[in-house]
Each structure stands twice: as structure tokens, then as C-alpha cells.
Protein backbone atom coordinates (compact mmCIF):
# COMPACT_ATOMS: atom_id res chain seq x y z
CA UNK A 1 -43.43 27.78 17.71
CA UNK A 2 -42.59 26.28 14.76
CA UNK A 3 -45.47 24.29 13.96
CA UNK A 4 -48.40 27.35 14.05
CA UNK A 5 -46.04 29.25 12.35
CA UNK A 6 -46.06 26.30 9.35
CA UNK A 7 -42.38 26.52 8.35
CA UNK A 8 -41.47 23.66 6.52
CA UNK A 9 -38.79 21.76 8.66
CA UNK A 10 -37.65 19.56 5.97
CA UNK A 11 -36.35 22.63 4.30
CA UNK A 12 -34.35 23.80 7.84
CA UNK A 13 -31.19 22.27 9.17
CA UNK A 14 -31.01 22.19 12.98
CA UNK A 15 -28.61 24.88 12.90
CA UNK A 16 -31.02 26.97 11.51
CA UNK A 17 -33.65 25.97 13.89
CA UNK A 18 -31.32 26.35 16.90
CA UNK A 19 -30.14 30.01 15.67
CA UNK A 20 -34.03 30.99 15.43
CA UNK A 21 -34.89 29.69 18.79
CA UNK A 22 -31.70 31.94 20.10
CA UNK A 23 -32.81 34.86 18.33
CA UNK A 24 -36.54 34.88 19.40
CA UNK A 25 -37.51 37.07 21.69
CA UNK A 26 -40.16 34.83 23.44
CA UNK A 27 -37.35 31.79 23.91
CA UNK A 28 -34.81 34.38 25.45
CA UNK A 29 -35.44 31.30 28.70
CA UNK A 30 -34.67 28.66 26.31
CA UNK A 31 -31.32 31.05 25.07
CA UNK A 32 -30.10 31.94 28.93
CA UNK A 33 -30.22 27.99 29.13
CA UNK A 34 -28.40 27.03 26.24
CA UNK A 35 -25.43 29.87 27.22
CA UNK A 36 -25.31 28.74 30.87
CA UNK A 37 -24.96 25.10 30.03
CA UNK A 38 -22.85 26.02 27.60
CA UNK A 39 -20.59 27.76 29.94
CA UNK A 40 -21.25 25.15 32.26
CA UNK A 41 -19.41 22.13 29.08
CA UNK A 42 -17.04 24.64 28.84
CA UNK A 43 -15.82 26.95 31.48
CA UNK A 44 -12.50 27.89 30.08
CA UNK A 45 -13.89 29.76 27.13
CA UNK A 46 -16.16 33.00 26.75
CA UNK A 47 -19.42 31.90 24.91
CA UNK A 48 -21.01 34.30 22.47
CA UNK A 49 -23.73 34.29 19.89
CA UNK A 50 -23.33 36.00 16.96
CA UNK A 51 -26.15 35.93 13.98
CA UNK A 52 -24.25 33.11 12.17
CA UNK A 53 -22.70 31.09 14.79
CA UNK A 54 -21.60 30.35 17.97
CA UNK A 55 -18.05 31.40 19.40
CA UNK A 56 -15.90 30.04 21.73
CA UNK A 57 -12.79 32.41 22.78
CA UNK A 58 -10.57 31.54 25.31
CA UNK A 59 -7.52 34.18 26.23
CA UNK A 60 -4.50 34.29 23.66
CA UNK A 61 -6.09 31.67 21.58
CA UNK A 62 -7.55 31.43 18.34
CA UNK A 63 -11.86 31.35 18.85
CA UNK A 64 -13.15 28.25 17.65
CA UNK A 65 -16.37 28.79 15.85
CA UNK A 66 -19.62 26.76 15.73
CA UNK A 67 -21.36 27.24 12.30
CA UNK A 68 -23.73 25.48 10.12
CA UNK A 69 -20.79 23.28 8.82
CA UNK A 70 -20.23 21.61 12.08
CA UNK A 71 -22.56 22.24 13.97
CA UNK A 72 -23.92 18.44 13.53
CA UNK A 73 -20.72 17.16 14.93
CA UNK A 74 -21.37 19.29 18.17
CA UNK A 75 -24.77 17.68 18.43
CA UNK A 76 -22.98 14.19 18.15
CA UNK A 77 -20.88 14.69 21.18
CA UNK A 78 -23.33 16.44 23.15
CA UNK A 79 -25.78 13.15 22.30
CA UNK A 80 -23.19 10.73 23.66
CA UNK A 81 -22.00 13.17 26.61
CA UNK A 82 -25.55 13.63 28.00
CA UNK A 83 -26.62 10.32 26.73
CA UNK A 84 -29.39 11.12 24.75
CA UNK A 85 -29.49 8.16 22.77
CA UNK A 86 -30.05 5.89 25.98
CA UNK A 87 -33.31 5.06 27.63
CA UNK A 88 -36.87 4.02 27.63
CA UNK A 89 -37.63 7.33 25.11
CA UNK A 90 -34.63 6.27 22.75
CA UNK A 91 -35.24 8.32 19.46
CA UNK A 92 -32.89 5.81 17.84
CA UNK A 93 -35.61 3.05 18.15
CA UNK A 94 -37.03 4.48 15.33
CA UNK A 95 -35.44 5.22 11.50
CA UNK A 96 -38.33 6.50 9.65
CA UNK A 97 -37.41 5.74 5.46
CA UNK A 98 -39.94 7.91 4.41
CA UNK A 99 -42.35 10.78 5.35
CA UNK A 100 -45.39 8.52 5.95
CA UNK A 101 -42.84 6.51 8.54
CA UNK A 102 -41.43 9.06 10.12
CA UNK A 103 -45.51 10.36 10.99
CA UNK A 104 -46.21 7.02 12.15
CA UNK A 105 -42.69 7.03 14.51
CA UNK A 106 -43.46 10.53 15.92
CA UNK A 107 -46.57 9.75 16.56
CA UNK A 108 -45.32 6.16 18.76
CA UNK A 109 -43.26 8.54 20.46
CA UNK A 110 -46.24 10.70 21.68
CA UNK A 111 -47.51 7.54 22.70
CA UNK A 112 -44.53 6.60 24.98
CA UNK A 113 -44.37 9.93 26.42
CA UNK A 114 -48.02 10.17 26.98
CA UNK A 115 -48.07 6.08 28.94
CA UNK A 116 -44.69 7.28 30.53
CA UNK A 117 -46.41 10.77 32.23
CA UNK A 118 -49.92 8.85 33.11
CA UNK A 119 -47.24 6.31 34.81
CA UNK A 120 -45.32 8.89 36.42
CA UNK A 121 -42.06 7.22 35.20
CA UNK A 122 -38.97 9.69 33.78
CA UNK A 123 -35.91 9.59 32.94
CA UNK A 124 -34.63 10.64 36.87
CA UNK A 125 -37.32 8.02 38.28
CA UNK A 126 -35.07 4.92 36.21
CA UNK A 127 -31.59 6.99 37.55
CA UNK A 128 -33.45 6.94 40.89
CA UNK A 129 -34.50 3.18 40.63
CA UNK A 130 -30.90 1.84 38.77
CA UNK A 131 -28.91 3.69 42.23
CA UNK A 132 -30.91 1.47 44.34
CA UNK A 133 -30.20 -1.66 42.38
CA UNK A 134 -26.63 -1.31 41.43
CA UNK A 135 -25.26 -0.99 44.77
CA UNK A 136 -26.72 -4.50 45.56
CA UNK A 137 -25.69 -6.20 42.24
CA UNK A 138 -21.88 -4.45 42.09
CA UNK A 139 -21.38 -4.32 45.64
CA UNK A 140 -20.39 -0.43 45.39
CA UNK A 141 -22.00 2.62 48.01
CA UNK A 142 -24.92 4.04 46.82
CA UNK A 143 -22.70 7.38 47.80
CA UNK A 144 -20.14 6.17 45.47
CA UNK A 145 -22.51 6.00 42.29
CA UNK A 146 -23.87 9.52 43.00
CA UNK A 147 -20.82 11.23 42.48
CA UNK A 148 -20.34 9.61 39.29
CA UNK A 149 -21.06 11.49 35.61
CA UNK A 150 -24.54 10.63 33.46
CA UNK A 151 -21.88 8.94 30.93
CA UNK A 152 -20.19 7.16 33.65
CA UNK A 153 -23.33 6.00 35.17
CA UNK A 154 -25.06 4.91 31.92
CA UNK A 155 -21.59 3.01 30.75
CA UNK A 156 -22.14 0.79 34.14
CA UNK A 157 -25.78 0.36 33.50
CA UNK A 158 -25.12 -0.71 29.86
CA UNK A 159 -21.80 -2.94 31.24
CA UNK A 160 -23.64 -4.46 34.27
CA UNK A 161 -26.93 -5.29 31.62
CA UNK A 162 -24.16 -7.34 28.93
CA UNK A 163 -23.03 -9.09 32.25
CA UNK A 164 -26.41 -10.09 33.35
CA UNK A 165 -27.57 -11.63 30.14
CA UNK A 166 -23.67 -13.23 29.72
CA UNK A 167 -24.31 -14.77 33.19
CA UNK A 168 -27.66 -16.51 32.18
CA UNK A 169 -26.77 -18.15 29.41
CA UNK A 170 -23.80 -19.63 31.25
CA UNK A 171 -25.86 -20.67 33.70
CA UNK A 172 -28.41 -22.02 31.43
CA UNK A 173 -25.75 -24.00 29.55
CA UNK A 174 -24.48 -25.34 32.52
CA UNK A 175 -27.96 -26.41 33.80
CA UNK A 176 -28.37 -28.73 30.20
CA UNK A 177 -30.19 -25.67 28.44
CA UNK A 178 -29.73 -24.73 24.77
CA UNK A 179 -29.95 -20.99 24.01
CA UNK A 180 -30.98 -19.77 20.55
CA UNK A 181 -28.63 -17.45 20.23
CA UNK A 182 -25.43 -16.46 22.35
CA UNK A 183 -25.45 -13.34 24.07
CA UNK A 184 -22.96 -9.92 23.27
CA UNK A 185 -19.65 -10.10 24.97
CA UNK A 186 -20.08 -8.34 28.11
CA UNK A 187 -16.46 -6.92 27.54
CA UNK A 188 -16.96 -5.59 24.16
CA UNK A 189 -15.59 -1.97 23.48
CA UNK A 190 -19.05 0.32 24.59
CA UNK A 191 -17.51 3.37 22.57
């Protein structure tokens, strides 16, 4: 939408982007979405949309109010929550210093998405493949790992992973080998 209509990005916070995509009549999907998940992060307040922000009331309290000031921070927790910055299509892999960078990052990320459609791979083909590894390598139900959250899930992943490499350089060490370098902690603080 954006992009044929040639508004200069660099010039527009994401607040400002995410208040035009609520206010467009053609993304009134993409605004139904946002509300009901929304709703769905937090069911003990009313969520409205007002021209400047977003407002979250809950009964004899004060509403707490989602503007352009902290919006970012919203973003943040919503990244970690939903683990955004986790996986094969990691936009963290990537810090672009300058425009010419940042063009040569986006367009490695069209790449990735493009090899990871032709392969059929996604982010709920890895969940899929990681619940039929994990119950072998942690000894927990398959059942089990279904009911847990995206967060919980990834924190295992990311735990079990630090184990794995731990393991084979103890092994290696043990078996006369000499590692470069020594692996993280696999009980290091995760967050």
C-alpha cells in the first residue's frame, strides 16, 4: 500500500504506519485482526482506537493509553511474547548501517522467503518438526509440549540447543579432542 503510494518511510515512525493501516478502509481485515488479538493479549480490558492512539480501559481503572511515545515499547514485548526475533527468517540477522545495506538486507530476506516457499518450509513446518524431536531428546509427551505457549516452547528449543552443543564439546574433550572455542553455558539466564 505503501510502496505505490511512494510515501517516504524513513520519514514515518511505525506508529504512524500502524495508525494508517487501522484507519484505511481497504485494511479494515488487517484492523478486525489487530483488535481481536488484541483482545485476545488482553481480555480484561476494552480495546479502542481512537485517531491518536490506542486505549485500554478496564472497569474503575484509569485507561492506559498507547501513543506514539510508547508505542515502541509495546512492539518490544509483543516481539519477545510471540517470538518474532526467533527462527530461520530472523530480521535480527541483519543490521543494515546505511541505506545501501539495508537494500542489500531486504533484498536477502526476499531471498530466504522466496527458497523457504519453493521448499515448502514455514515457521509451523519447524514447530511441527521440533514436537517430533523434543519428545525423543527430553523424554517429555508430545501431548505435553502442545499445550505449552510459543515463548515456552521456543525457551526449550533455545535451552535444549545450548545443551546439545555443551554436551559435544564435553564429549569431544573427553575423547582427546581440542575445541577452538568453548561453547555458551547451557544454563545462562535466556531473558
Amino acid at each position: 500500500m505503501f510502496v505505490k503510494d511512494e510515501v517516504d518511510l524513513d520519514a514515518i515512525n511505525n506508529f504512524q504506519i500502524f495508525m494508517m493501516v487501522m484507519v484505511e478502509k481497504e485494511t479494515g481485515d488487517k484492523k478486525k485482526s489487530t483488535l481481536d488479538t488484541l483482545r485476545l493479549l488482553f481480555p480484561e480490558y476494552k480495546v479502542l482506537l481512537t485517531p491518536q492512539s490506542l486505549l485500554f480501559q478496564k472497569d474503575g481503572q484509569e485507561p492506559i493509553m498507547i501513543d506514539v511515545n510508547n508505542f515502541e515499547i509495546l512492539q518490544e514485548y509483543l516481539r519477545q511474547v510471540f517470538c518474532v526475533k526467533t527462527g530461520p527468517m530472523d530480521q535480527q540477522a541483519f543490521n543494515p548501517a546505511n541505506a545501501e545495506a539495508k537494500r542489500i538486507a531486504d533484498k536477502l530476506m526476499r531471498g530466504r522467503e522466496r527458497i523457504a516457499a519453493e521448499k515448502g518450509t514455514s515457521m509451523s513446518s519447524i514447530i511441527v518438526q521440533y514436537l517430533s524431536i523434543l519428545p525423543v531428546a527430553i523424554h517429555v509427551p508430545k501431548s505435553e509440549l502442545e499445550t505449552y505457549t510459543l515463548f515456552a516452547f521456543y525457551d526449550l528449543i533455545e535451552r535444549f540447543a545450548l545443551w546439545i552443543n555443551w554436551d559435544l564439546d564435553v564429549r569431544t574433550r573427553l575423547a582427546g579432542g581440542k575445541p577452538d572455542s568453548h561453547p555458551d553455558n547451557w544454563m545462562k539466564n535466556l531473558h
